[in-house]
Protein backbone atom coordinates (compact mmCIF):
# COMPACT_ATOMS: atom_id res chain seq x y z
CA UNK A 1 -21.27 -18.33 12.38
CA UNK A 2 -17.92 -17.43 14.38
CA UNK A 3 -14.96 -17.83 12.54
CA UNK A 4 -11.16 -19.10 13.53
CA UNK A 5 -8.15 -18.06 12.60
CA UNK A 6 -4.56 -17.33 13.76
CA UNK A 7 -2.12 -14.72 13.40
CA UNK A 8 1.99 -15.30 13.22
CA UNK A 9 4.67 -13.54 12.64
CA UNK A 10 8.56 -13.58 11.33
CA UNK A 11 11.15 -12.49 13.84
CA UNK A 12 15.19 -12.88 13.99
CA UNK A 13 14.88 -15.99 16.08
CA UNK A 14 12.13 -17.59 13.93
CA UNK A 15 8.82 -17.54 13.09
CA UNK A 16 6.13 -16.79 16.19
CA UNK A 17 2.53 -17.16 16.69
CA UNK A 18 1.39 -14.11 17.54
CA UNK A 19 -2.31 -15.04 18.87
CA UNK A 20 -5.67 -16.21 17.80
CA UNK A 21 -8.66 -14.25 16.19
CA UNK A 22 -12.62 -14.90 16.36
CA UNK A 23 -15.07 -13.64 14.23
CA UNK A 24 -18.32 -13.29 15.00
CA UNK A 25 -21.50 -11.52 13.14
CA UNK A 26 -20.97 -8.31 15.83
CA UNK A 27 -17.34 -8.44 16.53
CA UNK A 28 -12.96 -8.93 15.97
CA UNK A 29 -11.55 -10.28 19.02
CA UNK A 30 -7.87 -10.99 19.08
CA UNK A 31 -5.94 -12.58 22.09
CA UNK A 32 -2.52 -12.32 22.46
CA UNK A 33 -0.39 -15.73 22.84
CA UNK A 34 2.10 -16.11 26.03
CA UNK A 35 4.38 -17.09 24.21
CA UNK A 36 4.35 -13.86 22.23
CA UNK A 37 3.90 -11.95 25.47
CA UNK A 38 6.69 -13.02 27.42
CA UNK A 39 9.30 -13.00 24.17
CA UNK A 40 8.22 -9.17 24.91
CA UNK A 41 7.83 -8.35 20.85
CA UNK A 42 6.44 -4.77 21.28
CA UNK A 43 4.78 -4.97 17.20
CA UNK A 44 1.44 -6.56 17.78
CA UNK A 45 -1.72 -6.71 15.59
CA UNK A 46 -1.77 -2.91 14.67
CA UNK A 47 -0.20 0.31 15.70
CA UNK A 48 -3.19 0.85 18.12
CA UNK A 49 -3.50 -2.40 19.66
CA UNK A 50 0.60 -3.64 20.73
CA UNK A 51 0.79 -5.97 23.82
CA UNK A 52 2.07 -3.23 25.73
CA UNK A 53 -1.51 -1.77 25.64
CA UNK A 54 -3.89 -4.86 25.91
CA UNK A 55 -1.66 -7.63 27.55
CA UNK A 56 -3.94 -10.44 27.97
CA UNK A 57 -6.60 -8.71 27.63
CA UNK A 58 -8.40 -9.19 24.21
CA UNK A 59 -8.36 -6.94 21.56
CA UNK A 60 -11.95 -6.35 20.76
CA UNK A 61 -13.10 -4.33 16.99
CA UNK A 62 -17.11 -4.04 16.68
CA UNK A 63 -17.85 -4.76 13.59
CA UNK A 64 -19.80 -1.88 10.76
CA UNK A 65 -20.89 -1.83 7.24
CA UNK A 66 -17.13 -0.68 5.70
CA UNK A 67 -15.07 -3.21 8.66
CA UNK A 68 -16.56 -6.58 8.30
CA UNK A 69 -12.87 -7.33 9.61
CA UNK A 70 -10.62 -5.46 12.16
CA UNK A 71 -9.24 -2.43 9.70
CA UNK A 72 -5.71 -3.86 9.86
CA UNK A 73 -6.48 -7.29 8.26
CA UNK A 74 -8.87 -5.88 5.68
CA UNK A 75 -6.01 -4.81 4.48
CA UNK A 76 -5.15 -8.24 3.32
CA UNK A 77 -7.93 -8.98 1.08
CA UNK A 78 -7.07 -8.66 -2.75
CA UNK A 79 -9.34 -4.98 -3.80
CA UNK A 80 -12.99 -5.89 -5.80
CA UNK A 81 -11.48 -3.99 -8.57
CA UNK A 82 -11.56 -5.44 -12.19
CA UNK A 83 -7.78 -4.53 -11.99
CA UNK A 84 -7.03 -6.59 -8.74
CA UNK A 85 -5.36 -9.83 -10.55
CA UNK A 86 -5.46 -11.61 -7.59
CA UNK A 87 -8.46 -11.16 -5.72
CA UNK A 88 -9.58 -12.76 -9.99
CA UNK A 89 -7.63 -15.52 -9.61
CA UNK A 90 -8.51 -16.57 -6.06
CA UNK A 91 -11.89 -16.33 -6.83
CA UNK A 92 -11.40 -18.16 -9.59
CA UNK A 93 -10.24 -21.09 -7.51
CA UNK A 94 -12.67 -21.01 -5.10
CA UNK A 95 -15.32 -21.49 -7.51
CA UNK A 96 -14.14 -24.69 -8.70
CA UNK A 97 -13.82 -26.32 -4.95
CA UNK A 98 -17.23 -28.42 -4.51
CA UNK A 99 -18.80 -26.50 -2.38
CA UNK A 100 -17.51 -22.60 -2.99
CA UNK A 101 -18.29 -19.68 -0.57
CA UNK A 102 -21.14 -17.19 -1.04
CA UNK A 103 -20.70 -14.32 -3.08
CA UNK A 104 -19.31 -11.62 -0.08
CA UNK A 105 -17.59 -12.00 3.19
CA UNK A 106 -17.52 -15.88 3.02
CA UNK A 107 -15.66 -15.25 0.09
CA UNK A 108 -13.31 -12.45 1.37
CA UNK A 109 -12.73 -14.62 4.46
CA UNK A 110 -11.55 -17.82 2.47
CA UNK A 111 -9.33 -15.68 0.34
CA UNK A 112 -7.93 -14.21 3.33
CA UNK A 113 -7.06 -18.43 4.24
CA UNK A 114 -5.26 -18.72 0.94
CA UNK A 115 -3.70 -15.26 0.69
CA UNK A 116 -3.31 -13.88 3.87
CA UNK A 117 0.84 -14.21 4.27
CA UNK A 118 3.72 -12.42 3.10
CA UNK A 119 1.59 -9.14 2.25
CA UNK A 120 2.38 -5.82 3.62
CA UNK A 121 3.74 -5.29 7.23
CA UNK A 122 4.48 -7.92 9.68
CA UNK A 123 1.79 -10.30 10.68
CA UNK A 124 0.96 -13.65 8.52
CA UNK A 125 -2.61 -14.76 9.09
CA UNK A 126 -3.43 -18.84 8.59
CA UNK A 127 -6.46 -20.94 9.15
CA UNK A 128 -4.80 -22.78 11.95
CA UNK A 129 -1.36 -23.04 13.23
CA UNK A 130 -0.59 -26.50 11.34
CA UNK A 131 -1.16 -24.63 8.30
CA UNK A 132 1.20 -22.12 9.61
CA UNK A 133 3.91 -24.22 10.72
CA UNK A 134 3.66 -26.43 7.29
CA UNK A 135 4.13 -22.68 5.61
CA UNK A 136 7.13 -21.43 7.64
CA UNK A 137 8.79 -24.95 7.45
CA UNK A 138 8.92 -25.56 3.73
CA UNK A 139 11.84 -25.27 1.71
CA UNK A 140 12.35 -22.58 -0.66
CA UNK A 141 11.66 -23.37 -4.06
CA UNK A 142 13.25 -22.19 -7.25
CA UNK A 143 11.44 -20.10 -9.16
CA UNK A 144 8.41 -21.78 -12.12
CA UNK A 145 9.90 -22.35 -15.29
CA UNK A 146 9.78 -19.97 -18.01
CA UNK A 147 6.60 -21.06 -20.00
CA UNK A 148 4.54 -20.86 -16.96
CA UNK A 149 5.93 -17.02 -16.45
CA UNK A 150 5.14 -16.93 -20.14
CA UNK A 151 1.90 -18.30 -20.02
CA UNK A 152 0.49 -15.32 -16.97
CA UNK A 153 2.63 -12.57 -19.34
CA UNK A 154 0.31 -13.53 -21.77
CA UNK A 155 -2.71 -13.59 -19.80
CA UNK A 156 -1.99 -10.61 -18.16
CA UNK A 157 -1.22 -8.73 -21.82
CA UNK A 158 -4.86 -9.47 -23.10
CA UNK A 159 -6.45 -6.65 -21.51
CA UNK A 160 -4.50 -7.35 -17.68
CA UNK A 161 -6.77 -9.75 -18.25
CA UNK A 162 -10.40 -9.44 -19.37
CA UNK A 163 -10.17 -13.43 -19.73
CA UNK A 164 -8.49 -15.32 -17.03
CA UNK A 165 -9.54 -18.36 -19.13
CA UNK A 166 -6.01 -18.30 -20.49
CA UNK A 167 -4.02 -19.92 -17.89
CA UNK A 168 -4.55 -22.42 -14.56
CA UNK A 169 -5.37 -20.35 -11.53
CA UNK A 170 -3.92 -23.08 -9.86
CA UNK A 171 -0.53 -22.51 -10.94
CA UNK A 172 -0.64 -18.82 -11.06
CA UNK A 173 -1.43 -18.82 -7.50
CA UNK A 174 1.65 -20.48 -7.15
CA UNK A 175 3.54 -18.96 -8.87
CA UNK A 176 3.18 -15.73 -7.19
CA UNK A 177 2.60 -17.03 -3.49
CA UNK A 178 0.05 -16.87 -1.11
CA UNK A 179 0.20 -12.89 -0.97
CA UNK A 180 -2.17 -10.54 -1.23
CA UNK A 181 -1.92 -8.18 -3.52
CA UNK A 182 -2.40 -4.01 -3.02
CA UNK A 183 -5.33 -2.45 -4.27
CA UNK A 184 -5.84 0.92 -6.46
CA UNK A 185 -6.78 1.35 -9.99
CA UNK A 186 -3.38 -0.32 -11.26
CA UNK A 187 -3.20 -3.88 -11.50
CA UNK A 188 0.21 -4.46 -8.56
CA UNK A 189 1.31 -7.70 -7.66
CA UNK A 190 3.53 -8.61 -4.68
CA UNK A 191 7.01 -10.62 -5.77
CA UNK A 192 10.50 -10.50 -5.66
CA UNK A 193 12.95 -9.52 -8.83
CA UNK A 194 16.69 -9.85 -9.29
CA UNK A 195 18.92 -7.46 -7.37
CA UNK A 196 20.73 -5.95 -10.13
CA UNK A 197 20.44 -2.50 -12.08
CA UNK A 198 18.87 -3.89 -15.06
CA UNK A 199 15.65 -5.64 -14.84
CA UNK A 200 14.60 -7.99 -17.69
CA UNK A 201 10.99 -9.25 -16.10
CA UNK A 202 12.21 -12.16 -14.59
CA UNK A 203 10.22 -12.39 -11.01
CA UNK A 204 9.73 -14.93 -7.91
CA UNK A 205 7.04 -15.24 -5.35
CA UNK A 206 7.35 -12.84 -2.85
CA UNK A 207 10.23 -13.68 0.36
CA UNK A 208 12.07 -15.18 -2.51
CA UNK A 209 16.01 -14.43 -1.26
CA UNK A 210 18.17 -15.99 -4.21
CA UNK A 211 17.59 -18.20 -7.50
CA UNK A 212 19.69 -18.95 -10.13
CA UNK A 213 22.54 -18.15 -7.73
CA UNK A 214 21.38 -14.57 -7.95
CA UNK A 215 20.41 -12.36 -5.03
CA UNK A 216 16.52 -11.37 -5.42
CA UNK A 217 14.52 -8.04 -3.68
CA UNK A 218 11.09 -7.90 -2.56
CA UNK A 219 9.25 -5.56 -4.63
CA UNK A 220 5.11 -4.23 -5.34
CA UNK A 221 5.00 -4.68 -9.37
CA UNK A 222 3.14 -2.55 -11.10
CA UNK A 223 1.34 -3.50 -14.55
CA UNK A 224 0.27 -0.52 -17.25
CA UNK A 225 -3.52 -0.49 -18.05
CA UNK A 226 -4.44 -0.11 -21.66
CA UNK A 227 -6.86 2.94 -19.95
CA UNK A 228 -3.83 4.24 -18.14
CA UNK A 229 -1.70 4.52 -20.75
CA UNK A 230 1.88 6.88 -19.66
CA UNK A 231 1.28 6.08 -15.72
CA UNK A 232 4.52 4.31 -15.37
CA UNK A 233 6.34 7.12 -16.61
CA UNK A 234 4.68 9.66 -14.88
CA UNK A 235 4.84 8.28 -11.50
CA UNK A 236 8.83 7.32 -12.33
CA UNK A 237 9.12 11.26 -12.94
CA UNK A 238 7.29 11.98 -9.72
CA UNK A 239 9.45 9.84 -7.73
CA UNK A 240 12.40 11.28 -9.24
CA UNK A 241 11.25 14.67 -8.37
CA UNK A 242 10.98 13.35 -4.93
CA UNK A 243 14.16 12.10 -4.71
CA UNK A 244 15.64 15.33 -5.69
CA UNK A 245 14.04 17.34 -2.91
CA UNK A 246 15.22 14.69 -0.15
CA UNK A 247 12.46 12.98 0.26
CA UNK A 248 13.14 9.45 1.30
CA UNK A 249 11.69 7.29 -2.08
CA UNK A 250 12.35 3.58 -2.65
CA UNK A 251 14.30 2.25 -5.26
CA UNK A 252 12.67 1.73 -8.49
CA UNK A 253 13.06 -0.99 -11.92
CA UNK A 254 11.17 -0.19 -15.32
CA UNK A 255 10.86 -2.32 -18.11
CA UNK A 256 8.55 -3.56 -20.57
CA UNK A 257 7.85 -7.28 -22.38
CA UNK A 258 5.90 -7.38 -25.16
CA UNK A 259 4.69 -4.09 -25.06
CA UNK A 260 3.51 -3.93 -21.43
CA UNK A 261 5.22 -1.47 -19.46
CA UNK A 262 5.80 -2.57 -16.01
CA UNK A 263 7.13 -0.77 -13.07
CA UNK A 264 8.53 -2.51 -9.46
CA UNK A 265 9.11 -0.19 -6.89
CA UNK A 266 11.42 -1.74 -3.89
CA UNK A 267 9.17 -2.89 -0.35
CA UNK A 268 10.40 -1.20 2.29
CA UNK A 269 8.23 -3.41 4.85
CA UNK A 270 11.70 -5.75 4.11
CA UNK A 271 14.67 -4.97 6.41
CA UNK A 272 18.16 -6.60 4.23
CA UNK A 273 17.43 -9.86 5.35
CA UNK A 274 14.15 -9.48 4.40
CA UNK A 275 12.64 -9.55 7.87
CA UNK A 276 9.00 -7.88 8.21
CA UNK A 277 8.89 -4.33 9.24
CA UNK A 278 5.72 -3.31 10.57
CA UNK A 279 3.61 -0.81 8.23
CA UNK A 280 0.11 0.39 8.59
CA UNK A 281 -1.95 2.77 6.15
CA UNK A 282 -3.24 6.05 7.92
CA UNK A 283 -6.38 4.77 7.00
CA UNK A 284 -5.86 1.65 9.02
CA UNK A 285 -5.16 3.63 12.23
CA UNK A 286 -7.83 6.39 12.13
CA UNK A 287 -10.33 3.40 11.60
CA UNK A 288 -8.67 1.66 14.47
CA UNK A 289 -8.80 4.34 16.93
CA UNK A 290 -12.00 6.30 15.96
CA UNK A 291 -15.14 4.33 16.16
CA UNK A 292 -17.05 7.02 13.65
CA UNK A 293 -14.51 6.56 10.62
CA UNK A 294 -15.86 4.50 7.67
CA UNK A 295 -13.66 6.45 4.98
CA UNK A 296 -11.97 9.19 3.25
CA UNK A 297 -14.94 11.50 3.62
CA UNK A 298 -14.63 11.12 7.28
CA UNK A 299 -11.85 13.08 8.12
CA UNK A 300 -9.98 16.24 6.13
CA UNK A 301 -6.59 17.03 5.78
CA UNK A 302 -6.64 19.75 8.58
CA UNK A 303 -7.77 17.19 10.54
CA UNK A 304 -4.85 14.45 9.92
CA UNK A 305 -2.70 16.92 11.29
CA UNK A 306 -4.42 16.61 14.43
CA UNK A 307 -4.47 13.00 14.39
CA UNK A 308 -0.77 12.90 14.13
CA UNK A 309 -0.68 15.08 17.00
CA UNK A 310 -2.95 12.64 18.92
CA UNK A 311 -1.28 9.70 17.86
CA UNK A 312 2.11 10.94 19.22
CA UNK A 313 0.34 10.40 22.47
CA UNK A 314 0.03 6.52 22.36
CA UNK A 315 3.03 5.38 20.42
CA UNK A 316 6.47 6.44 19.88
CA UNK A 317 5.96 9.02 16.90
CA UNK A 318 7.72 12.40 16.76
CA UNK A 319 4.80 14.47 15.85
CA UNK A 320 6.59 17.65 14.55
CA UNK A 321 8.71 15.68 12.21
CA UNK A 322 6.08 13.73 11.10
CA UNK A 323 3.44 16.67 10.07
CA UNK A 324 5.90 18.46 8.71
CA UNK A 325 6.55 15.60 6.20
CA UNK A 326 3.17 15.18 5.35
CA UNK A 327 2.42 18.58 4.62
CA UNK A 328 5.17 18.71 2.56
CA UNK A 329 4.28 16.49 0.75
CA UNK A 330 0.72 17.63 0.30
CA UNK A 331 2.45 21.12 -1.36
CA UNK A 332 4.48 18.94 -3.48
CA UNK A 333 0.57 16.90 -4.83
CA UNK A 334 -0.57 19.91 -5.57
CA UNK A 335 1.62 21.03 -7.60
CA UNK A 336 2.24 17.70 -9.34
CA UNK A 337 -1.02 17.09 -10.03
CA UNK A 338 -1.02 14.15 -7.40
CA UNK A 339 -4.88 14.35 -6.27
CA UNK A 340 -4.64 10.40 -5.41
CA UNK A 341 -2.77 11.22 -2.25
CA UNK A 342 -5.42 9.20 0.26
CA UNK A 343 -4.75 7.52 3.45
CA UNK A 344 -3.83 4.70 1.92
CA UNK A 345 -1.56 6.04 0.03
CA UNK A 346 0.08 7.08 3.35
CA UNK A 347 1.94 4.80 5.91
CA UNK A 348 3.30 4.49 9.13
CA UNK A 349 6.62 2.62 9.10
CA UNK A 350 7.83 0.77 12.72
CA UNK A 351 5.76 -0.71 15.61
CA UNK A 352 4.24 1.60 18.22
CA UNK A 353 8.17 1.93 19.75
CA UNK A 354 9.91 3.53 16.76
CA UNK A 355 7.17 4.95 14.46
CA UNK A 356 7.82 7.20 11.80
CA UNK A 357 5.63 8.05 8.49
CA UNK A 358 7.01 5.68 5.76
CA UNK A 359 8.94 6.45 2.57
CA UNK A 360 6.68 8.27 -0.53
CA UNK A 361 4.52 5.55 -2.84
CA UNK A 362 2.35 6.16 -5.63
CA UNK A 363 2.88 10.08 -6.13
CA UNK A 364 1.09 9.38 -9.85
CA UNK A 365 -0.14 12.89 -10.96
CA UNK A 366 -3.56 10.79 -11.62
CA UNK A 367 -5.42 14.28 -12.20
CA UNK A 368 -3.59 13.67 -16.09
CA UNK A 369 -6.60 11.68 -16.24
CA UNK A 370 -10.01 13.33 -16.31
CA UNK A 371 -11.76 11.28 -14.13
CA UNK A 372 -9.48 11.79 -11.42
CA UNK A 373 -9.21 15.66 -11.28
CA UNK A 374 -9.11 16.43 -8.20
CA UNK A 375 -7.46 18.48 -6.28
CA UNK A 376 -7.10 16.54 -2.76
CA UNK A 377 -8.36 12.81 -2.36
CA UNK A 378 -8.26 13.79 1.48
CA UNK A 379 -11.24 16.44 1.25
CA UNK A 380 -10.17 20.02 1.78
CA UNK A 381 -12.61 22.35 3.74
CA UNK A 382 -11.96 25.84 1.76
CA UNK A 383 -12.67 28.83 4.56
CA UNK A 384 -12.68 32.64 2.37
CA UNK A 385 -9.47 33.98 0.88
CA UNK A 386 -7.43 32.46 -2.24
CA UNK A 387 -5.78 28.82 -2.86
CA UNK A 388 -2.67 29.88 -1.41
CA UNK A 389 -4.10 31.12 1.73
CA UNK A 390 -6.23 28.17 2.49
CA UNK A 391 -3.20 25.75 1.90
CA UNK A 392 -1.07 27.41 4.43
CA UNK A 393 -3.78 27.20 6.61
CA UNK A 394 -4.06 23.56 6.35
CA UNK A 395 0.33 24.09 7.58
CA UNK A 396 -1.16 25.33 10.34
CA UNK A 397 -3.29 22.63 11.26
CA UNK A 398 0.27 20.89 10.97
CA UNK A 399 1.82 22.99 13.53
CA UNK A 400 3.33 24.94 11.03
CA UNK A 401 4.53 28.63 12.27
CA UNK A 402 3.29 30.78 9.00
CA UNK A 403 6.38 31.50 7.46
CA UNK A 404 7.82 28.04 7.85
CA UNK A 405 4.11 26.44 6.19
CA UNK A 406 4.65 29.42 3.62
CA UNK A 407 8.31 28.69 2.68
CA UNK A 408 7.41 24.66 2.69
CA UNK A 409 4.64 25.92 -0.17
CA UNK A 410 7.15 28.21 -1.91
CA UNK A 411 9.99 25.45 -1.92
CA UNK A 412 7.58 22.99 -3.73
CA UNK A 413 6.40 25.59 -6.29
CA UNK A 414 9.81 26.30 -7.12
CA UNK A 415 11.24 22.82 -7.11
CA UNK A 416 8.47 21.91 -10.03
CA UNK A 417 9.10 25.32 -12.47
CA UNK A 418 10.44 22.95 -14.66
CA UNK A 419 7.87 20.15 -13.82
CA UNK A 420 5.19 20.94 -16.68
CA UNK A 421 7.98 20.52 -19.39
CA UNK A 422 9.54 17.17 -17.85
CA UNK A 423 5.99 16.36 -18.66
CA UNK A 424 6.11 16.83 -21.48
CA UNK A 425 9.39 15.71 -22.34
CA UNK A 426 8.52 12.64 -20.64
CA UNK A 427 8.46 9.54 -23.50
CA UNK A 428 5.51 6.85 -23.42
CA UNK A 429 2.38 9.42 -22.34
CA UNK A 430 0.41 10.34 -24.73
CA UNK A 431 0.17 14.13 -25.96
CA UNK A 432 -3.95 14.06 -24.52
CA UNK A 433 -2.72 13.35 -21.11
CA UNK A 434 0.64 15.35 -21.08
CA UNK A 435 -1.46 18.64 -22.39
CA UNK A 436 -4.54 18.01 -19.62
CA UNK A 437 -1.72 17.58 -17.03
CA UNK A 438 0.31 20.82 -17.71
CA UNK A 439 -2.85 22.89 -18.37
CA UNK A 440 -4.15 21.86 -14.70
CA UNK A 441 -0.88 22.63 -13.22
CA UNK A 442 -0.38 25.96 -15.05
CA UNK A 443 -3.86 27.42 -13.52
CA UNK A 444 -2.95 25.72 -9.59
CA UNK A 445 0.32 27.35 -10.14
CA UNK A 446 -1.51 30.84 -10.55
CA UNK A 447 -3.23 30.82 -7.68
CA UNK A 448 -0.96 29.89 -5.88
CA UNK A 449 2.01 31.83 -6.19
């Protein structure tokens, strides 16, 4: 069965359809509008596939196992993870229309109809374009009273939640927006908070510009796991860190109600007017532009250097810049303790005419936990000789001259010296997770110095 759908997107002149997308069992094809060709917008679907490159000519994506959808728009369907809040909820409604999807890509593809807008990046997907213009054309709305906030704090509290029983997914779905929500192993919701120093909880669906006379700022909330207890504070630390060594980091808001620590880290897919910037995981692209890629395991960090080399070819990216960021900040995971550091947890900010890799997210030393200890998420192909040698080795796959790769290394190892004890320093971890942490970091640091 071929499926419809159409893609729009928010400019400074208005909103813009950008063209239309068909399903089928075998393949993505996506046409480009003329409208949206001759207002001469150079950020199309994906990095890979702008109107400068395909024109009228249809963007086709054949279809495999891990891509039931072109790799950019998967991107928009709320994660299968028991975590996921959303991608809950949404199923939750679906299941109580009269006749609900199949279990699988039905489902996936009707949550991308109700969810498929406002997400990360630039393009706004709708079932048809009277649903779109119905969704650009409504007035903004103040945010849901209190007790309905109340009422998903609560929910989200018993166990984030094991029983969505408590509250109307109805209402929850609008009271965060049709937005999809990020995926990982913490629970992260889309929405918009006051613009002021202190944070107090108080949230908005997502695009939300001003209530209550105050200004409000897109931001990806975060929501503290009972099994990932201290995360919050960790990453905050992390961030910190990166701040301190110049590394461009988004602002960042901590609080906690009732207990339940919550962190919202500022979008920076928002210009100040909260126009869409294009952004597209690393993942996204290498699945784009390399039929054989299904995953992580596909690729290895020596080998994203390359790509980034490759990709300077097609779009407007300054390669040497750009590897030399990443592999700085690969020195900088390992001696964190940051072995979550996957594609998707690496961005390209811009459309294909001013691309650049986008500010640090979710630097969480995750290897504090035992069942993430690992060293790279991005596998690492060790050749002979120690640690050190095989990480500067990787800065030449970067384009790294030796010493520069070795000095990048050596800056990192001396910018944490004092990491292990801001560890453990660090308030709301627990001692288990602080001592794993610093005992991991104290043998990396060994063989690597």
């Amino acid at each position: 069965m071929d499926r419809h759908a159409v893609i729009w997107t928010k400019t400074a002149a208005g909103p813009i359809k950008m063209g239309d997308l068909v399903v089928t069992d075998i393949d993505a094809r996506f046409a480009y509008g003329e409208a949206f060709l001759e207002s001469g917008n150079p950020d199309g679907l994906s990095l890979l596939t702008s109107p400068k490159i395909y024109g009228r000519e249809a963007v086709v994506f054949r279809l495999r196992p891990s891509f039931p959808l072109h790799p950019r728009l998967m991107q928009f369907i709320p994660g299968h993870g028991r975590n996921n809040i959303q991608r809950r909820l949404y199923t939750k409604a679906l299941e109580r229309r009269p006749q609900p999807p199949s279990p699988g890509f039905d489902t996936d593809w009707e949550i991308l109809m109700l969810a498929g807008r406002n997400g990360i990046g630039h393009i706004d997907v709708f079932r048809d374009d009277v649903v779109a213009g119905e969704w650009y054309e409504r007035p903004a709305k103040e945010k849901p009273s209190n007790t309905d906030r109340s009422a998903f704090w609560k929910a989200i509290r018993e166990d984030i939640s094991e029983d969505m029983e408590a509250i109307n997914p109805d209402q929850i779905a609008q009271l965060l927006g049709p937005t999809p929500s990020a995926g990982g192993m913490i629970p992260k919701l889309l929405v918009a908070i006051p613009d002021e120093t202190n944070w107090t909880g108080e949230f908005a669906a997502a695009g939300t510009r001003r209530s209550n006379s105050k200004p409000y700022v897109d931001v990806l909330l975060k929501i503290e796991p009972r099994e990932y207890e201290g995360v919050v504070a960790l990453e905050s630390l992390c961030i910190e860190l990166h701040r301190e060594l110049g590394f461009e980091v988004p602002r960042i808001w901590r609080t906690s109600i009732d207990g339940m620590r919550l962190l919202a880290v500022e979008r920076f897919d928002r210009d100040k007017n909260g126009l869409p910037i294009p952004m597209e995981s690393f993942y996204s692209v290498f699945a784009t532009g390399d039929t054989a890629f299904n995953g992580n395991e596909d690729t290895d960090i020596e080998e994203v250097g390359q790509r980034l080399e490759k990709l300077s070819t097609v779009v407007n990216l300054n390669q040497k810049v750009a590897r030399r960021e990443v592999y700085r900040r690969f020195c900088l995971a390992f001696c964190t303790g940051n072995g979550d550091m996957h594609l998707e947890n690496l961005s390209f900010l811009g459309g294909p005419n001013k691309t650049r890799v986008a500010p640090v997210y979710d630097p969480s030393p995750m290897r504090a936990w035992p069942q993430h200890n690992v060293r790279s998420s991005i596998p690492i192909i060790f050749a002979d000789g120690s640690l050190r040698e095989n990480i500067l080795r990787v800065g030449a796959a970067f384009g790294l001259p030796y010493p520069e790769a070795a000095s990048a290394l050596d800056e990192m190892l001396e910018a944490t010296k004092t990491y292990a004890q801001r560890v453990m320093d660090a308030e709301a971890v627990p001692e288990e997770r602080k001592r794993n942490l610093t005992a991991i970091l104290e043998k990396e640091r060994l063989n690597l110095t």
